[in-house]
Protein backbone atom coordinates (compact mmCIF):
# COMPACT_ATOMS: atom_id res chain seq x y z
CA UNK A 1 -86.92 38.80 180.87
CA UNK A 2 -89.12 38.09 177.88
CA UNK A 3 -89.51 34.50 178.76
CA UNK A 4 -89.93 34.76 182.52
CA UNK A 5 -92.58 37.34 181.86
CA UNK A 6 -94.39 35.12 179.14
CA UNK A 7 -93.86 31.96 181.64
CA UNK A 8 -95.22 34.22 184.70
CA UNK A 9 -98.13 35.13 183.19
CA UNK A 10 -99.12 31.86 181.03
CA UNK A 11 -99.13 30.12 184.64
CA UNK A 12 -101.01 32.32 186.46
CA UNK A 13 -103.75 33.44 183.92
CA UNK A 14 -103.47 30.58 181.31
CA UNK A 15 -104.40 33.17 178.20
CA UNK A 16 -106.07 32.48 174.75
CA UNK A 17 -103.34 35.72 173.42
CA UNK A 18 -100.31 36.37 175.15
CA UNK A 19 -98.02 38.84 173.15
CA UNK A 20 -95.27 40.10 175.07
CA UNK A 21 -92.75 42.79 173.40
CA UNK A 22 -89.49 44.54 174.02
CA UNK A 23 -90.55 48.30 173.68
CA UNK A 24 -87.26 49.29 175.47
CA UNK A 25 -85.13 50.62 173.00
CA UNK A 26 -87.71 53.56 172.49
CA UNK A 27 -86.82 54.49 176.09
CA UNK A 28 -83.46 55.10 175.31
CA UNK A 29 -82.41 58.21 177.47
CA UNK A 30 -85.17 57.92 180.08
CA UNK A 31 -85.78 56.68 183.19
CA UNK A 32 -84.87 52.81 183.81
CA UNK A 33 -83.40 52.34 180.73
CA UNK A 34 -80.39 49.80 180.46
CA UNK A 35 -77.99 49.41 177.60
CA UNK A 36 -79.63 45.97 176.42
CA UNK A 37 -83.06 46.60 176.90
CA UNK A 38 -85.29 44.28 178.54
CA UNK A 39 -86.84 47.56 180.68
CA UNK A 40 -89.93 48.13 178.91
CA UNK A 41 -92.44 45.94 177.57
CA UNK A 42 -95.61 45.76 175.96
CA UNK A 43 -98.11 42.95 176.44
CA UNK A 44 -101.41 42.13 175.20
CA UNK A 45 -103.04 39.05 177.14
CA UNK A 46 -106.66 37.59 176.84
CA UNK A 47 -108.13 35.30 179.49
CA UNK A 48 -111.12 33.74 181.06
CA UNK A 49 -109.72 34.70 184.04
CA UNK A 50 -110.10 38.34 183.63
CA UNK A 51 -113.64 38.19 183.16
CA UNK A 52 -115.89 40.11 185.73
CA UNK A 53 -112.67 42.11 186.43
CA UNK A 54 -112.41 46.31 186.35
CA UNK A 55 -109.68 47.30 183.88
CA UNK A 56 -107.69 48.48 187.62
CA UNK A 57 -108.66 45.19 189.54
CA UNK A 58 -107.08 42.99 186.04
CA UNK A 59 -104.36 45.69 185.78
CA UNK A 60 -102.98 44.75 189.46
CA UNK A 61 -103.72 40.92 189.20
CA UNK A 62 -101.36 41.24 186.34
CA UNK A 63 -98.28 43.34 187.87
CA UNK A 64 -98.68 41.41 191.00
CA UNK A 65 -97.99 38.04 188.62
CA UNK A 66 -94.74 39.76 187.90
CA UNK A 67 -93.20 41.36 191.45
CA UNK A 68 -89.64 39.40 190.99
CA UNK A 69 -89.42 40.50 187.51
CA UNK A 70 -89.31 44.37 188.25
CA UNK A 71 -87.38 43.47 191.28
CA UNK A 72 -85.08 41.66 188.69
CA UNK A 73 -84.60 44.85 186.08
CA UNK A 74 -88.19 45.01 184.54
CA UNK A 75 -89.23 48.73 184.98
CA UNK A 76 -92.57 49.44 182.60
CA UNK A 77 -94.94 47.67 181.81
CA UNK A 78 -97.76 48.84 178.77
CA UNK A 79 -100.69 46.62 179.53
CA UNK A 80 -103.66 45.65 177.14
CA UNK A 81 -106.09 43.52 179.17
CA UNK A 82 -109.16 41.72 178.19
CA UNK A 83 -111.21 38.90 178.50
CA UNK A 84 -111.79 35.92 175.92
């Protein structure tokens, strides 16, 4: 999931920073949680492309990068969104 999400967002966005991390195992016990993580990420991206954008309007260009991911098992995302 890691490398679809990195791969989905590197196309659509083309970042200067792109961190993506598996936060998942801290969800243990909660909702949409699976034994192997890959749930529950964080991810820090920077890009020219976000500039102009509200936090919201960058926010949803984002998660709508990503629809076949949380259709695919991805269930959070942590977002930290800015421009270059």
């Amino acid at each position: 999931m890691e490398s679809r999400i990195i791969a989905a967002l590197t196309l659509a966005f083309a970042p200067s920073e792109l961190i993506v991390e598996d936060d998942s195992e801290s969800h243990r016990g909660h909702g949409g949680y699976k034994e192997g993580g890959e749930t529950h990420f964080n991810v820090k991206i920077r890009s020219k492309a976000f500039s102009g954008m509200s936090q919201i309007s960058a926010h949803r260009a984002v998660m709508s990068k990503l629809k076949s991911e949380f259709n695919d098992g991805l269930h959070a995302l942590s977002l930290d969104i800015g421009e270059c």
